[in-house]
C-alpha atoms as a PDB file:
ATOM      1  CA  UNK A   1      62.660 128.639 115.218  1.00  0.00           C
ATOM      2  CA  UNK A   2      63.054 126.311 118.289  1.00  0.00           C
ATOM      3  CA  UNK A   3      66.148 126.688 120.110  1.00  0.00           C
ATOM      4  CA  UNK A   4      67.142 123.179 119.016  1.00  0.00           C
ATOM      5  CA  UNK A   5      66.646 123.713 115.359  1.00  0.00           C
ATOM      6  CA  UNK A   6      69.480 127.178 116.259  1.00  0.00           C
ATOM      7  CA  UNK A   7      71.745 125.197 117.660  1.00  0.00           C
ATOM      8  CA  UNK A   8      71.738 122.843 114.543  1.00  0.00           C
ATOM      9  CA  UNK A   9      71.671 126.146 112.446  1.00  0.00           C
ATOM     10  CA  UNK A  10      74.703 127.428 113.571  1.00  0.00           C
ATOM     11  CA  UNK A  11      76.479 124.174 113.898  1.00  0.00           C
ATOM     12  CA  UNK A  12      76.360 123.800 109.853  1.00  0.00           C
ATOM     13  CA  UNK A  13      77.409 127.317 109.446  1.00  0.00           C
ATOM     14  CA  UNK A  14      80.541 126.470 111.144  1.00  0.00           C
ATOM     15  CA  UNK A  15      81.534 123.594 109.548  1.00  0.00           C
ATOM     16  CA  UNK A  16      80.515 124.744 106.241  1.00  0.00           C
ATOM     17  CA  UNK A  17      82.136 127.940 106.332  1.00  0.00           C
ATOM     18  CA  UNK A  18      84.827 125.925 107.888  1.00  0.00           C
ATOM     19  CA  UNK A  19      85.210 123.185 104.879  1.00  0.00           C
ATOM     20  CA  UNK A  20      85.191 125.794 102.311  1.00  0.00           C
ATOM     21  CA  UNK A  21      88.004 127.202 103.567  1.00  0.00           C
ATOM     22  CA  UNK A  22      90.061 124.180 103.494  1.00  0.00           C
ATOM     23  CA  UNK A  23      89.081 123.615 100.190  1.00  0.00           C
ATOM     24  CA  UNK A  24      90.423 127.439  99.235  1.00  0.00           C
ATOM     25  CA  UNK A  25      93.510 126.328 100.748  1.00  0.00           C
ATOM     26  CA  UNK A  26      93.927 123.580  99.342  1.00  0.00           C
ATOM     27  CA  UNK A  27      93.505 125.174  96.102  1.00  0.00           C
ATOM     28  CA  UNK A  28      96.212 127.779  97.274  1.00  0.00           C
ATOM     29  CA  UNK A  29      98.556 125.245  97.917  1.00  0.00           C
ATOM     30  CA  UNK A  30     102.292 125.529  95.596  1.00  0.00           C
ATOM     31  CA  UNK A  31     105.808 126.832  95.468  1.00  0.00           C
ATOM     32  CA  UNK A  32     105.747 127.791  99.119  1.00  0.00           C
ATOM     33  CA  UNK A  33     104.326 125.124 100.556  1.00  0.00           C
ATOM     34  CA  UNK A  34     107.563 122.868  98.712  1.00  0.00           C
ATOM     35  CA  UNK A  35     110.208 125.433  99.766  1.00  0.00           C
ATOM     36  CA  UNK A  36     108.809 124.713 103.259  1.00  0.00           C
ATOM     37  CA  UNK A  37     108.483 121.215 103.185  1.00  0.00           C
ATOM     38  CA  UNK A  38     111.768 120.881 102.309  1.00  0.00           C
ATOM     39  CA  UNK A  39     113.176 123.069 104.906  1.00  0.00           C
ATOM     40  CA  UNK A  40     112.360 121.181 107.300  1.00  0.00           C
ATOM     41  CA  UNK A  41     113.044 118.226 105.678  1.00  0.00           C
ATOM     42  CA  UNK A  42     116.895 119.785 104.980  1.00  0.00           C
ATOM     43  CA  UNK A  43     117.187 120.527 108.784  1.00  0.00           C
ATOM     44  CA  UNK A  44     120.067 119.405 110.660  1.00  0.00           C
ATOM     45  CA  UNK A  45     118.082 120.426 114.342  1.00  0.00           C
ATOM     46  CA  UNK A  46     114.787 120.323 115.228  1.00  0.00           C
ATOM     47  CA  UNK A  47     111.200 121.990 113.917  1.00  0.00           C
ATOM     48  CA  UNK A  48     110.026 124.513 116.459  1.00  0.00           C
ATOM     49  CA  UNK A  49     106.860 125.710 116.451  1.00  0.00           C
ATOM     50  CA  UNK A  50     105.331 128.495 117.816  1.00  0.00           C
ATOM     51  CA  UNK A  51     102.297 130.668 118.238  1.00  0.00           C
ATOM     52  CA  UNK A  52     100.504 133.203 120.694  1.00  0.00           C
ATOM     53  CA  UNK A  53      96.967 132.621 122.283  1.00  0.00           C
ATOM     54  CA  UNK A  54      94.776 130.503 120.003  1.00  0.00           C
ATOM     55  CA  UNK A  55      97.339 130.342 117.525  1.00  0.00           C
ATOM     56  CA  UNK A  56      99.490 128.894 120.407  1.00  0.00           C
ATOM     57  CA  UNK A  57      96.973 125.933 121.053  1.00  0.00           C
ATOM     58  CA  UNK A  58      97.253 125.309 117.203  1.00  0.00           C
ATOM     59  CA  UNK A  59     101.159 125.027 117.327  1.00  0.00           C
ATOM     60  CA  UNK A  60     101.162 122.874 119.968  1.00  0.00           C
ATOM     61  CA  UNK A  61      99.287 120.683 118.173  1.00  0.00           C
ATOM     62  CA  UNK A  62     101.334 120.439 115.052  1.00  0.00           C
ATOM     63  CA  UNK A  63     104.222 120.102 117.026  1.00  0.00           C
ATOM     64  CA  UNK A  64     103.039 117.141 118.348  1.00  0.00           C
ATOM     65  CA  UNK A  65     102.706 115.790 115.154  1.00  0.00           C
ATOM     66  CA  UNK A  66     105.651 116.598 113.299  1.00  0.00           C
ATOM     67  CA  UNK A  67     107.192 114.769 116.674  1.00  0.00           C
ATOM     68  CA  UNK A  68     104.750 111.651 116.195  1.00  0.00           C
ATOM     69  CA  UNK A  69     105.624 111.137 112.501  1.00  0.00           C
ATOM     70  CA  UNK A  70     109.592 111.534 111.856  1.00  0.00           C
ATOM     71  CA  UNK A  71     110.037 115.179 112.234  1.00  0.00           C
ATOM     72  CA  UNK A  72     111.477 115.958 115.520  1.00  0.00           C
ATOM     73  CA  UNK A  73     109.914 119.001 116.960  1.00  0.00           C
ATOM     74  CA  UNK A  74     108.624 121.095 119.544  1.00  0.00           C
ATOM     75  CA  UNK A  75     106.801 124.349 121.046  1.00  0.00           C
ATOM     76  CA  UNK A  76     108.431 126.805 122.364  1.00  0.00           C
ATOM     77  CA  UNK A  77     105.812 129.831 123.939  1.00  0.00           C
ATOM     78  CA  UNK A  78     106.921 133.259 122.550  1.00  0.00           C
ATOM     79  CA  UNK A  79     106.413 135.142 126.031  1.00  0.00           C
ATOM     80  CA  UNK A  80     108.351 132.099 127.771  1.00  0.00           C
ATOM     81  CA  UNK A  81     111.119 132.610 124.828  1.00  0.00           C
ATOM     82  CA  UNK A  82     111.955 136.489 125.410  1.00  0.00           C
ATOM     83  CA  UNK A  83     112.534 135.373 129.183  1.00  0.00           C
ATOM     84  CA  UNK A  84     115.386 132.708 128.378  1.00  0.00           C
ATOM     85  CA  UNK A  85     113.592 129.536 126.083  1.00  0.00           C
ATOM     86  CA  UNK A  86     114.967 131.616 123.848  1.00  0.00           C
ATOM     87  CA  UNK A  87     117.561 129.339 124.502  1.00  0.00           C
ATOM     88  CA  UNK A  88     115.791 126.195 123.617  1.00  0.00           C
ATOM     89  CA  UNK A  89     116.332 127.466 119.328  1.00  0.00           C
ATOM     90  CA  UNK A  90     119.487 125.910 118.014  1.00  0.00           C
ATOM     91  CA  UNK A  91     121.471 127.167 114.685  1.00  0.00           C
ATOM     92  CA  UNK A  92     119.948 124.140 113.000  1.00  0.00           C
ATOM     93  CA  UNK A  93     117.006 124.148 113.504  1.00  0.00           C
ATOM     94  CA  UNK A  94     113.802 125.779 111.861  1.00  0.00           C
ATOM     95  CA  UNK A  95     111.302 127.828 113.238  1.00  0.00           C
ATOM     96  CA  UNK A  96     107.611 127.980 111.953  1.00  0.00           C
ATOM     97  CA  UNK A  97     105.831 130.734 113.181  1.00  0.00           C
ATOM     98  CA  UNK A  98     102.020 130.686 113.095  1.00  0.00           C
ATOM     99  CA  UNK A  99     100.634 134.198 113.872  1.00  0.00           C
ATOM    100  CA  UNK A 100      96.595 135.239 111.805  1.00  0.00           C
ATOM    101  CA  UNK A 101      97.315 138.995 111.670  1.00  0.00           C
ATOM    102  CA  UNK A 102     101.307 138.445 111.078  1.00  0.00           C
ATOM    103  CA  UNK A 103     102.058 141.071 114.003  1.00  0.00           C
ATOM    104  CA  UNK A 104     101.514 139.410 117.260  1.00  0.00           C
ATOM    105  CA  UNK A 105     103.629 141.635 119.579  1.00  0.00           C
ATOM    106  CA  UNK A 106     104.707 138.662 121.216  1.00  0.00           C
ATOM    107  CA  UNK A 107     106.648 137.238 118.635  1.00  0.00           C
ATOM    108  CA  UNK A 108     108.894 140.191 117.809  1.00  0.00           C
ATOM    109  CA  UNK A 109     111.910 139.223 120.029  1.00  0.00           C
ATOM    110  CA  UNK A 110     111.402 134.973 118.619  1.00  0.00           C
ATOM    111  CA  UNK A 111     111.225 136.842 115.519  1.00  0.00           C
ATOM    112  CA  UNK A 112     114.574 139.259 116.029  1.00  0.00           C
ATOM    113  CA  UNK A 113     116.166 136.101 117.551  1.00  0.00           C
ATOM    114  CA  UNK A 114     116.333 134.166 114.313  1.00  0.00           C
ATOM    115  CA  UNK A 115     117.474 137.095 112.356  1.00  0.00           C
ATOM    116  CA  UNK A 116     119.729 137.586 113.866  1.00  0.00           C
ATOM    117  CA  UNK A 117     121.205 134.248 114.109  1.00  0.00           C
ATOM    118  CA  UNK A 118     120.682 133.187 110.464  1.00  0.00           C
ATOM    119  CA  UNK A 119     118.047 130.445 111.522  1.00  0.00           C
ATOM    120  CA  UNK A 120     115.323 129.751 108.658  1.00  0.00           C
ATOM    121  CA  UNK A 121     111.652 130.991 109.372  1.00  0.00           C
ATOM    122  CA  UNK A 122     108.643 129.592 107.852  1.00  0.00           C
ATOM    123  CA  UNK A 123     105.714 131.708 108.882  1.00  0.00           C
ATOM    124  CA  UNK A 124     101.765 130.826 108.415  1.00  0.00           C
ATOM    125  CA  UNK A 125      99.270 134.254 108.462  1.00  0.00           C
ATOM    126  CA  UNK A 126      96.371 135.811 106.717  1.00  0.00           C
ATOM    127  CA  UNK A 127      98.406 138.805 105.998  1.00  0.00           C
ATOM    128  CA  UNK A 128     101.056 138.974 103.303  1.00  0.00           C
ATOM    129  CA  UNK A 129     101.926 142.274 103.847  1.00  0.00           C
ATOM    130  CA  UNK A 130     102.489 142.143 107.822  1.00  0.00           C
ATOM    131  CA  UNK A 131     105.898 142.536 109.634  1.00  0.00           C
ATOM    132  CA  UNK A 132     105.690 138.449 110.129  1.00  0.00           C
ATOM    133  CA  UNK A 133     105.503 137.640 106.703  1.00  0.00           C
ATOM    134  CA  UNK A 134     108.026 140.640 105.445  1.00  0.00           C
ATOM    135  CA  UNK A 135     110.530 138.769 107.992  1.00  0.00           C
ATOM    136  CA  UNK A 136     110.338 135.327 107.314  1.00  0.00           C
ATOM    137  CA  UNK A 137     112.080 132.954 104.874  1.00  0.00           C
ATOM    138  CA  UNK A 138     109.153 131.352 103.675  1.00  0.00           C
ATOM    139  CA  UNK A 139     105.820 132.475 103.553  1.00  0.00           C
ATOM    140  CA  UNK A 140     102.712 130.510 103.689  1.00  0.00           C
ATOM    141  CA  UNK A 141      99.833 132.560 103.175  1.00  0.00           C
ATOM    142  CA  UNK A 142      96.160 131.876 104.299  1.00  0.00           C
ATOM    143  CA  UNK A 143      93.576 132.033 101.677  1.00  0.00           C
ATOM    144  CA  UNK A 144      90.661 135.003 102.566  1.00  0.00           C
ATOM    145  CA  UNK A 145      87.738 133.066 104.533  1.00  0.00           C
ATOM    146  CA  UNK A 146      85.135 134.251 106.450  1.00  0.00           C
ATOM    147  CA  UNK A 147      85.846 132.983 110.129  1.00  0.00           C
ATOM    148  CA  UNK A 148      82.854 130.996 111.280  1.00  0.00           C
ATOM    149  CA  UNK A 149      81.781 133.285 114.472  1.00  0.00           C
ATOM    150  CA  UNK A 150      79.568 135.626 112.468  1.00  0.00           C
ATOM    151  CA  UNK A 151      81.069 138.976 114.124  1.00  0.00           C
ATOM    152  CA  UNK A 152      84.547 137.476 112.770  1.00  0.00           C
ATOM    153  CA  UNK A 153      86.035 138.008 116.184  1.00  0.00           C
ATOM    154  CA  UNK A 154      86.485 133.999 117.351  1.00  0.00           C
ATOM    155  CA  UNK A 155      89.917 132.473 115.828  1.00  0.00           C
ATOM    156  CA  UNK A 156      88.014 129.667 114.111  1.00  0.00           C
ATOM    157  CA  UNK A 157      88.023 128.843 110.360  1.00  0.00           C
ATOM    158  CA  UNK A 158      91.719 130.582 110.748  1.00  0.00           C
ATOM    159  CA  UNK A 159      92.839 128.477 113.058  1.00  0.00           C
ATOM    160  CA  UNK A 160      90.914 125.376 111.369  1.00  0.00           C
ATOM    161  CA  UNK A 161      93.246 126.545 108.088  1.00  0.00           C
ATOM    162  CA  UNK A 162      96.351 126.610 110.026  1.00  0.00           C
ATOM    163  CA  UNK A 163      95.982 123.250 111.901  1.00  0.00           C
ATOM    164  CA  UNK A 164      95.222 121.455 108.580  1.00  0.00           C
ATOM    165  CA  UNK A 165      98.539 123.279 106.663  1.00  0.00           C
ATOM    166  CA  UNK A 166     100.448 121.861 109.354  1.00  0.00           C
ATOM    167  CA  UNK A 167      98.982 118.598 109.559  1.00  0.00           C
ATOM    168  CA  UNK A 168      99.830 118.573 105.424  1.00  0.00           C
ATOM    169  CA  UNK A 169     103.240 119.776 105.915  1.00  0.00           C
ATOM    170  CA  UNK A 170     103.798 116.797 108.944  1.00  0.00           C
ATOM    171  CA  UNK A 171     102.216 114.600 106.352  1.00  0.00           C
ATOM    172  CA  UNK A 172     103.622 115.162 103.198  1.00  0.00           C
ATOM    173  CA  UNK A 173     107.237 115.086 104.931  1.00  0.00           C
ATOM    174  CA  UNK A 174     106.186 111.797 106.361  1.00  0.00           C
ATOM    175  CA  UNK A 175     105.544 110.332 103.358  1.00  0.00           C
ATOM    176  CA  UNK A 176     108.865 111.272 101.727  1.00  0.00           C
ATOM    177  CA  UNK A 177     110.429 109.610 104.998  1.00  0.00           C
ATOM    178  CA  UNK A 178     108.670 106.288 104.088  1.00  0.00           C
ATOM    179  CA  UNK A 179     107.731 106.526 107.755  1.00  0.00           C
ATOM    180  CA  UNK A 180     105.884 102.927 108.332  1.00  0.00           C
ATOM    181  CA  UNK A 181     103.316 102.080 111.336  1.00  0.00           C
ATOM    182  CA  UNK A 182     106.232 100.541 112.772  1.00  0.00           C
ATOM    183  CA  UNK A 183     108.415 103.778 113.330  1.00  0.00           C
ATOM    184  CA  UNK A 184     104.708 105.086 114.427  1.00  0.00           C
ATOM    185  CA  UNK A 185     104.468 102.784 117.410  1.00  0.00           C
ATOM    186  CA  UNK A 186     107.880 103.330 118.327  1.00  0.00           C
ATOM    187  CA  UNK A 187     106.577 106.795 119.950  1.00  0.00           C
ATOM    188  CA  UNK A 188     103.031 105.568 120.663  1.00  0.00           C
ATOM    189  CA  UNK A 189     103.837 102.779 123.261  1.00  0.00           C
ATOM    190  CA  UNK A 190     100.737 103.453 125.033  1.00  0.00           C
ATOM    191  CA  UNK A 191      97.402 103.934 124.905  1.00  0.00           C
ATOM    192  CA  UNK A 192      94.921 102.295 122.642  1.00  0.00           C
ATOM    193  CA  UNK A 193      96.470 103.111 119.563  1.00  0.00           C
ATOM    194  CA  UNK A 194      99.483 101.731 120.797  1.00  0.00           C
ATOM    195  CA  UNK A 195      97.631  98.448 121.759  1.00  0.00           C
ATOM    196  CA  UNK A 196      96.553  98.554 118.079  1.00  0.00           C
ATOM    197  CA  UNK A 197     100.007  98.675 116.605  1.00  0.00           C
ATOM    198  CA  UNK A 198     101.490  96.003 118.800  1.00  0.00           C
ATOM    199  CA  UNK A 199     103.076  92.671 117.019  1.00  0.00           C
ATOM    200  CA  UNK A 200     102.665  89.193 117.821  1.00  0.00           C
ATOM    201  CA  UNK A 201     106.312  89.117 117.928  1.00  0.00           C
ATOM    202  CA  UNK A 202     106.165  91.960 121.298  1.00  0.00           C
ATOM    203  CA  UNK A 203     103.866  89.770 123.106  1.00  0.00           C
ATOM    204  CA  UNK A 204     104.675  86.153 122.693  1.00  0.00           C
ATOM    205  CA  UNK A 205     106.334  83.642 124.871  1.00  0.00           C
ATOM    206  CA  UNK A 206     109.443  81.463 123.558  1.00  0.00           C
ATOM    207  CA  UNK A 207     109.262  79.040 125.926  1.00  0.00           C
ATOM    208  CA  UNK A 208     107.248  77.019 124.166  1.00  0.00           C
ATOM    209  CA  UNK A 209     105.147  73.131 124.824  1.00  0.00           C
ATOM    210  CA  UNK A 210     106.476  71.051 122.481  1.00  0.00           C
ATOM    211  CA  UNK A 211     107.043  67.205 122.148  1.00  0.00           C
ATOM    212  CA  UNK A 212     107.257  64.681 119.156  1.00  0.00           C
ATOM    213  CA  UNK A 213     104.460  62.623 117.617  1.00  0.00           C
ATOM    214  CA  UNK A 214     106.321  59.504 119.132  1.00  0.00           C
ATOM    215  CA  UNK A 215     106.532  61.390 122.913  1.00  0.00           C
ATOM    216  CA  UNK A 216     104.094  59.503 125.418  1.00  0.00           C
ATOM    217  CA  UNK A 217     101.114  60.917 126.457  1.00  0.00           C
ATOM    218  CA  UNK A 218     102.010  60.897 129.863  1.00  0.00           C
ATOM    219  CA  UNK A 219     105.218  63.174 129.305  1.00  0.00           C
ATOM    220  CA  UNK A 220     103.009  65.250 127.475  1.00  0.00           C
ATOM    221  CA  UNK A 221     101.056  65.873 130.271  1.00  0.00           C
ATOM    222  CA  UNK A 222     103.880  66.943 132.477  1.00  0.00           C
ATOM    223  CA  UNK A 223     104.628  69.345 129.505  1.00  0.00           C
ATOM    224  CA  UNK A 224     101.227  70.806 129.051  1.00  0.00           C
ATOM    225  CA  UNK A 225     101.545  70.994 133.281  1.00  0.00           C
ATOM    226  CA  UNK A 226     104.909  72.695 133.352  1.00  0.00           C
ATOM    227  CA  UNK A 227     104.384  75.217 130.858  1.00  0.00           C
ATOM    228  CA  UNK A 228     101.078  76.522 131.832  1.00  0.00           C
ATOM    229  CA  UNK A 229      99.127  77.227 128.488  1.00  0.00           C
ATOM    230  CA  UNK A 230      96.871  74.242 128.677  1.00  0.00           C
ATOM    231  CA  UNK A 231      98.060  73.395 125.336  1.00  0.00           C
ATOM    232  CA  UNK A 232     101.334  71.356 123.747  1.00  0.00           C
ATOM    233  CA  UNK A 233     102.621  71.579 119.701  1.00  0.00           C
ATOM    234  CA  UNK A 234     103.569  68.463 118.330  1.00  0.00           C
ATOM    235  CA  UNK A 235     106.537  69.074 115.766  1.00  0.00           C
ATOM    236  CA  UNK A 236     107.895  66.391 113.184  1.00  0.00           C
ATOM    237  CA  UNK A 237     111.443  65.309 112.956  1.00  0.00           C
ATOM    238  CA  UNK A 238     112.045  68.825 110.877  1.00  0.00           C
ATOM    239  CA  UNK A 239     110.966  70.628 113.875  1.00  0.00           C
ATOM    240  CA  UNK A 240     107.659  72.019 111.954  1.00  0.00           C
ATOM    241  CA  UNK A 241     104.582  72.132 113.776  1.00  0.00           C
ATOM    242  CA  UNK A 242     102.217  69.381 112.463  1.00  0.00           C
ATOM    243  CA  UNK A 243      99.290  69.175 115.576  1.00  0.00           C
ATOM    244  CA  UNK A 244      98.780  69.863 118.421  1.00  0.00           C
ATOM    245  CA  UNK A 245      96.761  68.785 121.860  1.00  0.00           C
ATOM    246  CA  UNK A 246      94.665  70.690 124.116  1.00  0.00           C
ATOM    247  CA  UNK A 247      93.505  70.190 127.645  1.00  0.00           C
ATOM    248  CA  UNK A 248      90.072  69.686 125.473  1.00  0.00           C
ATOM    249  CA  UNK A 249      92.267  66.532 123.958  1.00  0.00           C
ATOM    250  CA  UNK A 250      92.766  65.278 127.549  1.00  0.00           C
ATOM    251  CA  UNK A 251      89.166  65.305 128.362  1.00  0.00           C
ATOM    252  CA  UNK A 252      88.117  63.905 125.681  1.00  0.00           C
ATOM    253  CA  UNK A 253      90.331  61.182 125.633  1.00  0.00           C
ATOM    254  CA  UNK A 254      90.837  60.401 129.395  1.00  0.00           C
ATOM    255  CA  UNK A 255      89.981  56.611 129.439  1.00  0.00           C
ATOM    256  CA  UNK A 256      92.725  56.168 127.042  1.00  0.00           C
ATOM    257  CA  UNK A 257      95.059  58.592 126.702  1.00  0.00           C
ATOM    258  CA  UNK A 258      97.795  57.063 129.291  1.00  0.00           C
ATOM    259  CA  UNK A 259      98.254  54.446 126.586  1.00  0.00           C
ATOM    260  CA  UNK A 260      98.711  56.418 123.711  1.00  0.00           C
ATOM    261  CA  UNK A 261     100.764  58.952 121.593  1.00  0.00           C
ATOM    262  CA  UNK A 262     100.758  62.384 120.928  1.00  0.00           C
ATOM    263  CA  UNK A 263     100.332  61.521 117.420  1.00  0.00           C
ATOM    264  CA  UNK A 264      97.613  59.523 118.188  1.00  0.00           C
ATOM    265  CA  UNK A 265      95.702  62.012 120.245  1.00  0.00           C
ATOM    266  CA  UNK A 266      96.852  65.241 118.243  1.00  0.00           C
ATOM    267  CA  UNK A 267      94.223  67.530 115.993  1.00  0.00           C
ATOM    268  CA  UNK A 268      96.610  67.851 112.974  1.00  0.00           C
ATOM    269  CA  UNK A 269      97.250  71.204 110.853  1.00  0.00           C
ATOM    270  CA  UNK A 270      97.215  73.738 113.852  1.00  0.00           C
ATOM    271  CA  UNK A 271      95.997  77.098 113.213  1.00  0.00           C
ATOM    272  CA  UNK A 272      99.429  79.785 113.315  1.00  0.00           C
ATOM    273  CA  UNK A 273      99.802  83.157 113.141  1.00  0.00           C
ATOM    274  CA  UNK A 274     103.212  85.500 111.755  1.00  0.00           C
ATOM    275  CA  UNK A 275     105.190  86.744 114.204  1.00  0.00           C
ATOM    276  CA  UNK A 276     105.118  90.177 112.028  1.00  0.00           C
ATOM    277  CA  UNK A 277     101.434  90.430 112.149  1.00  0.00           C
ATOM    278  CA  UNK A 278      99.209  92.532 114.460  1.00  0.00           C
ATOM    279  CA  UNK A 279      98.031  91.551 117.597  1.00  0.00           C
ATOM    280  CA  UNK A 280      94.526  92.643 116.762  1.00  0.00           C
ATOM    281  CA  UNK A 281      94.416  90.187 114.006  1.00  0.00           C
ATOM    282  CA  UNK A 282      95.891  87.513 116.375  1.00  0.00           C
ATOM    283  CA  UNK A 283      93.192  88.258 118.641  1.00  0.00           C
ATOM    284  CA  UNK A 284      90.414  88.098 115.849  1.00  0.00           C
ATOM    285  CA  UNK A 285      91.873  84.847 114.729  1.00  0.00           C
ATOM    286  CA  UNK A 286      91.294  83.472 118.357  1.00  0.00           C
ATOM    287  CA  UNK A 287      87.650  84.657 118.556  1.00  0.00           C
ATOM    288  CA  UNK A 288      86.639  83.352 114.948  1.00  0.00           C
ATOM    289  CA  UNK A 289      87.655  79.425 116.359  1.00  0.00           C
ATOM    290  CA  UNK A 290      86.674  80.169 119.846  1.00  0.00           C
ATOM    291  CA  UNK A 291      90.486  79.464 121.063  1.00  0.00           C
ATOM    292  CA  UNK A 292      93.233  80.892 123.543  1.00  0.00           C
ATOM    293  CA  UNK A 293      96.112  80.682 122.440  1.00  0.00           C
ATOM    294  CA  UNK A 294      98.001  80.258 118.721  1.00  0.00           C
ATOM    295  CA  UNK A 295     101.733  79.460 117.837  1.00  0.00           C
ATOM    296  CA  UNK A 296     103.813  82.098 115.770  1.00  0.00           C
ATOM    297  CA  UNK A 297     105.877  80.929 112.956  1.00  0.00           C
ATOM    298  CA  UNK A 298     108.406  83.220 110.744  1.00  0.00           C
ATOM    299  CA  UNK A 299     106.654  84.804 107.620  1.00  0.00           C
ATOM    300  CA  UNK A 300     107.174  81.097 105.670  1.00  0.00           C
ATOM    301  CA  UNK A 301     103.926  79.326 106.309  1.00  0.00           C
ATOM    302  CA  UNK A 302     105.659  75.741 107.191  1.00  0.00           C
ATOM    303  CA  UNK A 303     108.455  77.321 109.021  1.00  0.00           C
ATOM    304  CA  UNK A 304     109.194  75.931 112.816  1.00  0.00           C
ATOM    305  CA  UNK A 305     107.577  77.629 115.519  1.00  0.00           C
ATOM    306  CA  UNK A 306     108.928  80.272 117.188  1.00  0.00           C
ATOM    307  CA  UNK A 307     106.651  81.835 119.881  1.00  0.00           C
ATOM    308  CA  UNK A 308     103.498  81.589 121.266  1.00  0.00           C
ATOM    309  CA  UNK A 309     100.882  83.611 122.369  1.00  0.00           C
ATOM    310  CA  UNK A 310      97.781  83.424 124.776  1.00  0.00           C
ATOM    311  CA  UNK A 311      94.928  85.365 124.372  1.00  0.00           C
ATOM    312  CA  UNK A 312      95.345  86.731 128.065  1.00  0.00           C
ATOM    313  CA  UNK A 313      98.301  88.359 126.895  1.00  0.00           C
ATOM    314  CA  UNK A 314      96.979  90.482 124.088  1.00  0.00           C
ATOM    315  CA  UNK A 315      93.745  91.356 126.876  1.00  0.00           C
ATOM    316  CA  UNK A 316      96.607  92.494 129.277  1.00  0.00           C
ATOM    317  CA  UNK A 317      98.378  94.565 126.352  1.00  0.00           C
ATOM    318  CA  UNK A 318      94.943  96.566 125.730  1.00  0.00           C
ATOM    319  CA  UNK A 319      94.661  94.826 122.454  1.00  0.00           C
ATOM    320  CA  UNK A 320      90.740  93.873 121.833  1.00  0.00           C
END
């Protein structure tokens, strides 16, 4: 066996020994996994989360996304915790320990701590019999699974196991929260995904270029000038957008256009775009007619314009 066709060997090992397990724990999945769910769910303070070592990494993890998707949370590190972030555990809130063997040494004083001040538990190990599990308020037990390091010494299809229960448990409590892509952007500003989740509505301008179908071409001009997006709506006496004229329009029409009106120069039926859609499908929009810029309207298709928005501002946003 080449050394390539090893590498490939061992690489589906892994991730079959690692999908099997999920799909044991899946299938292990009931009461406890509810009673913890809605702990959290019930708590007045925060979700803590905590681990030691590999287990550690994991909790970080799920911390951050209990914090990302309506469950406000975050780690604390055992050894930090018996030296005074101890502190950092309220009454309220609930602690979700994640421990494989259930008697990480580290955790005993976390562990003593919450005894001792009433403050619910939820634990995650592969032991139900260890001093972790006997301790805690609710117990969520790891299925048996072979770990995928073949001397079953690497943390790896436990740890896979662990970060999936708590991305279910971030989940399912998200759900029940109705928690939108909205509230998701709120705490993902940046970044691409941000860029993804942005609105029409955050990026356009309401200083809009608009005249009348009756306004002279030559104060249209100063308008288009003025506003700086090489483009002017033309609204009817309702104040709905019916056309509009480009600097293409100009061009096109320079012999005459001093003489005319902007009805008379105008490309009717204007392509618009929702204020409540995405940026990314303003963008798209743009690309299909080979444009750069659109006007927003309010959900109501005819409905006055309210905003508009220039392709350079959706490039400057991230959003492509």
């Amino acid at each position: 066996m080449t050394q390539a066709e090893q590498f490939l060997k061992t690489a589906h090992r892994v991730i079959e020994r690692e999908a099997d397990a999920l799909r044991l724990l899946s299938a292990s999945l009931g009461d406890s996994f509810t009673q913890a769910a809605q702990m959290i769910l019930d708590a007045k303070g925060r979700t803590i989360v905590t681990g030691m070592g590999k287990s550690g990494h994991i909790a970080k993890k799920i911390a951050a996304t209990f914090a990302s998707t309506g469950t406000p949370s975050h780690f604390v590190h055992p050894a930090e915790a018996s030296h005074g972030d101890l502190g950092m555990i309220a009454h309220d809130d609930v602690v979700l320990v994640l421990s494989n063997s259930g008697e990480t040494p580290e955790l005993a004083d976390l562990i003593a701590f919450t005894r001792r001040f009433k403050i619910n538990m939820i634990a995650i190990a592969s032991n139900p019999d260890s001093s972790l599990m006997r301790a805690c308020d609710v117990a969520l037990t790891l299925p048996k699974a072979e770990e995928a390091c073949d001397k079953g010494i690497v943390p790896t299809t436990s740890t896979t196991m662990t970060l999936a229960l708590g991305d279910a448990l971030a989940l399912a409590l998200m759900d029940h929260r109705k928690f939108t892509a909205d509230h998701f952007r709120v705490f993902h500003p940046g970044g691409k995904l941000g860029a993804r989740l942005t609105k029409v509505r955050d990026l356009m301008h309401v200083d809009m270029p608009l005249v009348s179908s009756d306004t002279p071409m030559t104060d249209v001009i100063a308008v288009i000038s003025a506003k700086g997006f090489g483009v002017a709506g033309v609204t009817d006496e309702t104040g709905a957008l019916i056309g509009i004229i480009t600097d293409g329009d100009l061009r096109r029409n320079i012999s005459t256009v001093l003489g005319q009106l902007a009805g008379d120069i105008m490309t009717a039926g204007p392509l618009t775009i929702s204020q409540d859609a995405l940026a990314e499908k303003a963008v798209a929009r743009m690309d299909e007619r080979a444009i750069t810029c659109l006007f927003v309207r309010s959900e109501a298709e005819n409905a006055p314009p309210c905003g508009i928005l220039k392709i350079q501002d959706c490039l400057r946003a991230g959003v492509v």
